[in-house]
C-alpha atoms as a PDB file:
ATOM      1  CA  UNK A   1       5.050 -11.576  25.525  1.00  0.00           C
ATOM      2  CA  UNK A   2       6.719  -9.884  22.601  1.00  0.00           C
ATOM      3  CA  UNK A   3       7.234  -6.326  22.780  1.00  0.00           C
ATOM      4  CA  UNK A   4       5.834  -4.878  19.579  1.00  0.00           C
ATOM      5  CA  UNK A   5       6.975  -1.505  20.015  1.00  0.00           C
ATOM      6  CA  UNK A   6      10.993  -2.735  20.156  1.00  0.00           C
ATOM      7  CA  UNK A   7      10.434  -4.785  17.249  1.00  0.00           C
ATOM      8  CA  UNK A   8       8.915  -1.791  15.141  1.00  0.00           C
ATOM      9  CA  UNK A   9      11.950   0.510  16.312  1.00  0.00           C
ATOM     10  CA  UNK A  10      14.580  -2.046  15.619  1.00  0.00           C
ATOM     11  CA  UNK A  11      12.756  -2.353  11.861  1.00  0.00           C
ATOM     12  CA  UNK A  12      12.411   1.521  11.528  1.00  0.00           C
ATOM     13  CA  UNK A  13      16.500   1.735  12.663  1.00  0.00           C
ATOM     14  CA  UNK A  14      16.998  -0.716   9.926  1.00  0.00           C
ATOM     15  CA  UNK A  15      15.136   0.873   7.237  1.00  0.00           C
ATOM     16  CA  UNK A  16      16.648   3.607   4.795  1.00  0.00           C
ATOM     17  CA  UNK A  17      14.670   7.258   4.035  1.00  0.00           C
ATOM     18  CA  UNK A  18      13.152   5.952   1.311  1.00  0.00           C
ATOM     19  CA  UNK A  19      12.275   2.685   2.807  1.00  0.00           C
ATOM     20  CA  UNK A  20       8.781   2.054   5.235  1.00  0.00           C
ATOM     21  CA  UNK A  21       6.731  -0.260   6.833  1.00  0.00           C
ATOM     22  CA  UNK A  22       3.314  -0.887   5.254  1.00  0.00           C
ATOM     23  CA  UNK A  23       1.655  -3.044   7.676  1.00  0.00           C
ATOM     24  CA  UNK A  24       3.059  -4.967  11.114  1.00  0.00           C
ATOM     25  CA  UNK A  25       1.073  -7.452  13.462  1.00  0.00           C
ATOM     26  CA  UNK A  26       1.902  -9.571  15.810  1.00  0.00           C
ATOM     27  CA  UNK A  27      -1.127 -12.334  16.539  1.00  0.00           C
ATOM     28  CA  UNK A  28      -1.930 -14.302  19.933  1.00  0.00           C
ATOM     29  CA  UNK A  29      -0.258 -17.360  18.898  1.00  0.00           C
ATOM     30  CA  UNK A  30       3.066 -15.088  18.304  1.00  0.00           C
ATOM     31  CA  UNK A  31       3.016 -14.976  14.553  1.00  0.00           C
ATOM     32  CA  UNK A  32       4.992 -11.904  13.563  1.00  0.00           C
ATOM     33  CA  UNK A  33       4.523 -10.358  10.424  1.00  0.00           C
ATOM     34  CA  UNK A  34       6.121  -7.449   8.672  1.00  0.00           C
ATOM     35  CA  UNK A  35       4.655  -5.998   5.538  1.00  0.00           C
ATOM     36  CA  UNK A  36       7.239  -3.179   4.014  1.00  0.00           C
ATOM     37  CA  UNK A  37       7.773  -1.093   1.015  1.00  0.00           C
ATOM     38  CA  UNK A  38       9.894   2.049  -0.584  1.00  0.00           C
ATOM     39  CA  UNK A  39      10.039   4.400  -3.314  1.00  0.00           C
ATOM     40  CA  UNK A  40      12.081   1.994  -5.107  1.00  0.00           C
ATOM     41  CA  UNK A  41      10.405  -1.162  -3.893  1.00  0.00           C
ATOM     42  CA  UNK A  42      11.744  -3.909  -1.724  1.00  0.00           C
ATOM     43  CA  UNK A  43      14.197  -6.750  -2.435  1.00  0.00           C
ATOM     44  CA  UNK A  44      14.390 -10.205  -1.026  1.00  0.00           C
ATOM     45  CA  UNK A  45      17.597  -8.875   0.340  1.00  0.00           C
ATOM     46  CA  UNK A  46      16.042  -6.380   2.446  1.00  0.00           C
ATOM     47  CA  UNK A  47      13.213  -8.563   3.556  1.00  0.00           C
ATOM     48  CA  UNK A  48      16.285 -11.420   4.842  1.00  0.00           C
ATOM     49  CA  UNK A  49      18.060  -8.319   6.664  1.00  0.00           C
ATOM     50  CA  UNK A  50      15.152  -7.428   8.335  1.00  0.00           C
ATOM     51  CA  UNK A  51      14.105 -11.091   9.007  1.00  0.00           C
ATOM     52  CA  UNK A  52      17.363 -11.657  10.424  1.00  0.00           C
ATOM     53  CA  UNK A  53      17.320  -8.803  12.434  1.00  0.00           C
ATOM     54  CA  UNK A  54      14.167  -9.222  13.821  1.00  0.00           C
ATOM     55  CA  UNK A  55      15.241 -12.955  14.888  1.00  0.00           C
ATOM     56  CA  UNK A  56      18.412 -12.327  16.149  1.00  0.00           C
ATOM     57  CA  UNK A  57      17.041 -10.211  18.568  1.00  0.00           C
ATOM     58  CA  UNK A  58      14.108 -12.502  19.884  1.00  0.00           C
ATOM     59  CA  UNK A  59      14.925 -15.226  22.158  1.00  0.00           C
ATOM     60  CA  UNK A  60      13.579 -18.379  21.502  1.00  0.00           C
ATOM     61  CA  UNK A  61      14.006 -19.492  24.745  1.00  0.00           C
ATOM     62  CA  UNK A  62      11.969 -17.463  26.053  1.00  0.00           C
ATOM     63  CA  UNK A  63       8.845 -17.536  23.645  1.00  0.00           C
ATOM     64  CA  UNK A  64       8.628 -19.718  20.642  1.00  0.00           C
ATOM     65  CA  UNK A  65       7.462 -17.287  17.103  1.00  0.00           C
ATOM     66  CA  UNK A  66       6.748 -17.677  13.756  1.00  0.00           C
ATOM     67  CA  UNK A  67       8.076 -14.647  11.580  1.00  0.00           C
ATOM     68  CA  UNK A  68       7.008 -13.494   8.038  1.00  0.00           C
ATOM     69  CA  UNK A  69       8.940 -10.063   6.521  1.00  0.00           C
ATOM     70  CA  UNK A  70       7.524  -9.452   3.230  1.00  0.00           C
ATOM     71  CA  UNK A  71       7.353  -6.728   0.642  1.00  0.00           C
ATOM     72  CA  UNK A  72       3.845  -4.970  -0.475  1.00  0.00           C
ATOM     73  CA  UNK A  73       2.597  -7.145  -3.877  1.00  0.00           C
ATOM     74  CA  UNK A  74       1.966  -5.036  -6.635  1.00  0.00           C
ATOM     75  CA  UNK A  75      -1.943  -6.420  -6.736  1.00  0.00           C
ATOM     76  CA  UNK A  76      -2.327  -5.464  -3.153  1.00  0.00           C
ATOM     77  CA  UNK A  77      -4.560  -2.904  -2.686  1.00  0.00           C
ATOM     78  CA  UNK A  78      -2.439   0.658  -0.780  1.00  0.00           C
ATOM     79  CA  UNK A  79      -2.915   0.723   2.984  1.00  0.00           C
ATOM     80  CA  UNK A  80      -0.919   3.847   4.264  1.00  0.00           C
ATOM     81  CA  UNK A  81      -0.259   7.736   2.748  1.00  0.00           C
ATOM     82  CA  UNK A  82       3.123   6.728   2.047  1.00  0.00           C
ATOM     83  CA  UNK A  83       2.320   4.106  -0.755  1.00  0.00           C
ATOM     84  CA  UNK A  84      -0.686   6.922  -2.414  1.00  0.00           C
ATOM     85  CA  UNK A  85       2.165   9.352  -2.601  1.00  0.00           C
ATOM     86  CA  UNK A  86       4.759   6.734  -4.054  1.00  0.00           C
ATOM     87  CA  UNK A  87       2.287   5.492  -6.417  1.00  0.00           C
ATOM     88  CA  UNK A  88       0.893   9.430  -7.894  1.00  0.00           C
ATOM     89  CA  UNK A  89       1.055   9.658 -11.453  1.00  0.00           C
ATOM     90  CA  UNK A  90       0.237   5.190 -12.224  1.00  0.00           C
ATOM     91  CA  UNK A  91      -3.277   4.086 -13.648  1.00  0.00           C
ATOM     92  CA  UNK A  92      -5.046   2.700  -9.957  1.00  0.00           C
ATOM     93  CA  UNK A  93      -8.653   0.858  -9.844  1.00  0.00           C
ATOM     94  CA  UNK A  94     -10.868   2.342  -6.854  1.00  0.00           C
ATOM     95  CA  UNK A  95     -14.002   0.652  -5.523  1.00  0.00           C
ATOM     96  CA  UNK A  96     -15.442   2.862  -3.044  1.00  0.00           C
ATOM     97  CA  UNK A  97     -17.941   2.261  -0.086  1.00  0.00           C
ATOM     98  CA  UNK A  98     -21.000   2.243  -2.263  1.00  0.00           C
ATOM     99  CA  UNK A  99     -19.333  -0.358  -4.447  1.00  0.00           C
ATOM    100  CA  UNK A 100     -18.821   2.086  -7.453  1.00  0.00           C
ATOM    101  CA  UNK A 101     -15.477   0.714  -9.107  1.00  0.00           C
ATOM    102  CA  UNK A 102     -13.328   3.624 -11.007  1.00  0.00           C
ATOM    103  CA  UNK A 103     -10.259   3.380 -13.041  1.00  0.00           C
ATOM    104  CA  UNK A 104      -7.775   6.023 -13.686  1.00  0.00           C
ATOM    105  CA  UNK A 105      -4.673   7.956 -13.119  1.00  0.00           C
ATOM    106  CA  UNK A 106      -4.106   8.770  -9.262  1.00  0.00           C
ATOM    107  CA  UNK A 107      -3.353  12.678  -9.753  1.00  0.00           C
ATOM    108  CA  UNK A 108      -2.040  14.351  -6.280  1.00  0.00           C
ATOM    109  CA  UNK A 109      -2.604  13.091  -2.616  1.00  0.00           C
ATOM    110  CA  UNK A 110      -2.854  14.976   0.357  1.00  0.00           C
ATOM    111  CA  UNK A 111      -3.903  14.487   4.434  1.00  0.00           C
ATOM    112  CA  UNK A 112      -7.391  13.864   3.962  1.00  0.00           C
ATOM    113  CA  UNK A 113      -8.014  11.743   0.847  1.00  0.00           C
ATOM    114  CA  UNK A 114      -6.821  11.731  -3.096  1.00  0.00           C
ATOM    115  CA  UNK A 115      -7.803  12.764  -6.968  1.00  0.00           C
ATOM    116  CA  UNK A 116      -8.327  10.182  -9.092  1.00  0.00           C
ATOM    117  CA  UNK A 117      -8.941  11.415 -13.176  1.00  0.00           C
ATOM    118  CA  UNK A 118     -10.854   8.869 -15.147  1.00  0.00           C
ATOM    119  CA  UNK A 119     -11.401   9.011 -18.706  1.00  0.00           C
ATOM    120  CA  UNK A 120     -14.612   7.881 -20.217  1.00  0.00           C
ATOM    121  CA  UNK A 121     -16.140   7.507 -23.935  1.00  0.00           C
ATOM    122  CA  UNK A 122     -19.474   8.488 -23.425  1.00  0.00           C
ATOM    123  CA  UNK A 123     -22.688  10.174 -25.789  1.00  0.00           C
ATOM    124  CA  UNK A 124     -22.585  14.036 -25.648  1.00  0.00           C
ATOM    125  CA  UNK A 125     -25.601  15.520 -26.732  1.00  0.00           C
ATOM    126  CA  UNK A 126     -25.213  16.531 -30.673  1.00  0.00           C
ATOM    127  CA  UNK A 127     -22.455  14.313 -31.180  1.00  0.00           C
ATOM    128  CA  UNK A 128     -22.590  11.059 -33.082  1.00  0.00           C
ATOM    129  CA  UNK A 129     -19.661   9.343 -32.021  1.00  0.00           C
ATOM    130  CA  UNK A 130     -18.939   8.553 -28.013  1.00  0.00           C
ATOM    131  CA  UNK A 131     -16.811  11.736 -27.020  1.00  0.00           C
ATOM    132  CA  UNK A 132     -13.914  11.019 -24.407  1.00  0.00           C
ATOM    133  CA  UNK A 133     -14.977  13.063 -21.332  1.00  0.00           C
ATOM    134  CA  UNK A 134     -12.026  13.380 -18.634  1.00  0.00           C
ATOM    135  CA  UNK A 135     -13.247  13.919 -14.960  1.00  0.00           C
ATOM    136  CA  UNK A 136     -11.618  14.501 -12.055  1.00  0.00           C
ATOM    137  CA  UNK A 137     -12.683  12.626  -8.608  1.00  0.00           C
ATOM    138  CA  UNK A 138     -11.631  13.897  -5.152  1.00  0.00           C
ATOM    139  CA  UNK A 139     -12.054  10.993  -3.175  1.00  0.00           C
ATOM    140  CA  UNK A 140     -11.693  10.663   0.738  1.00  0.00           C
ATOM    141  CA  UNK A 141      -9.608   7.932   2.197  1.00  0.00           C
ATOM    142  CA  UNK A 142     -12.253   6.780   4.144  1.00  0.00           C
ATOM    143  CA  UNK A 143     -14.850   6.562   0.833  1.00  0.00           C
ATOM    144  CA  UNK A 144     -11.945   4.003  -0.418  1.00  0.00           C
ATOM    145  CA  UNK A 145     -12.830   0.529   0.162  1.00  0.00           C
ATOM    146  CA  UNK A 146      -9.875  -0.383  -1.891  1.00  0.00           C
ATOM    147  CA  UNK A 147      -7.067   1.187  -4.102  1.00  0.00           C
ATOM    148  CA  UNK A 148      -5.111  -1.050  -6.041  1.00  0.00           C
ATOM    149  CA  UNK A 149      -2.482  -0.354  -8.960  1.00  0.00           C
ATOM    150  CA  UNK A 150      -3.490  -1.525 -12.658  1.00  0.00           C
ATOM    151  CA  UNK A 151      -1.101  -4.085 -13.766  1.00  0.00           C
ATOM    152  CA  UNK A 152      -0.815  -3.722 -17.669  1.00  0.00           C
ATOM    153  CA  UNK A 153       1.412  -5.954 -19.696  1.00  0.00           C
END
């Protein structure tokens, strides 16, 4: 069987400070795959040094494996506290456990969960014209049934 727990060390060892793993699974019929980002992003080239590594380390031989190293897609939604923190300050779309969908600027992240501000036109009493209203969510990880970035062209 493939030992999971070398392969994540030899990927961490590989890995620069400002370089992480997002997501790593290795199925029953020995599929491998490696899901990484970093403050920068990821290039092809790191994904092949990785892939590389990871292979030249496995013996065929011994147990036959498919391997996929890949780097987080922009549309994907964020899985881990590293990838809120990286991604503070962009416009992010949240639908949350009750299926409420909210769009705005991902403000600060800690432990525990994140603030989201939104900005709204809406009718304030005595106005004629929709006012912009800016509110602030604090938002739980777990009340996140997805986070994803905004892609704006």
């Amino acid at each position: 069987m493939i030992d999971k727990e070398k392969i994540a060390q030899l990927i961490e060892d590989e890995l620069t400070d400002d370089q992480f793993i997002v997501d790593f699974e290795i199925t029953p019929s020995n599929q491998i795959m490696v899901t990484l980002d970093g403050e920068n992003g990821i290039t092809i080239d790191h994904c092949v040094r990785i892939s590389r590594l990871v292979e030249g380390n496995l013996d065929r031989e011994e147990e036959d494996f498919e391997l996929q190293v890949s780097s987080a897609g922009l549309g994907q939604p964020l899985k881990i506290h590293r990838q809120f923190v990286k991604n503070t300050g962009k416009e992010m779309e949240v639908v949350l456990s009750t299926g409420e969908k909210l769009e705005g600027i991902l403000k600060s992240v800690d432990q525990d969960g994140f603030e989201l501000e939104t900005s709204k036109r809406e009718r304030v009493e005595g106005h004629k014209k929709k006012q912009l209203i800016t509110r602030t969510y604090r938002i739980a990880f777990d009340e996140a049934k997805t986070v994803k970035n905004i892609i704006k062209f």
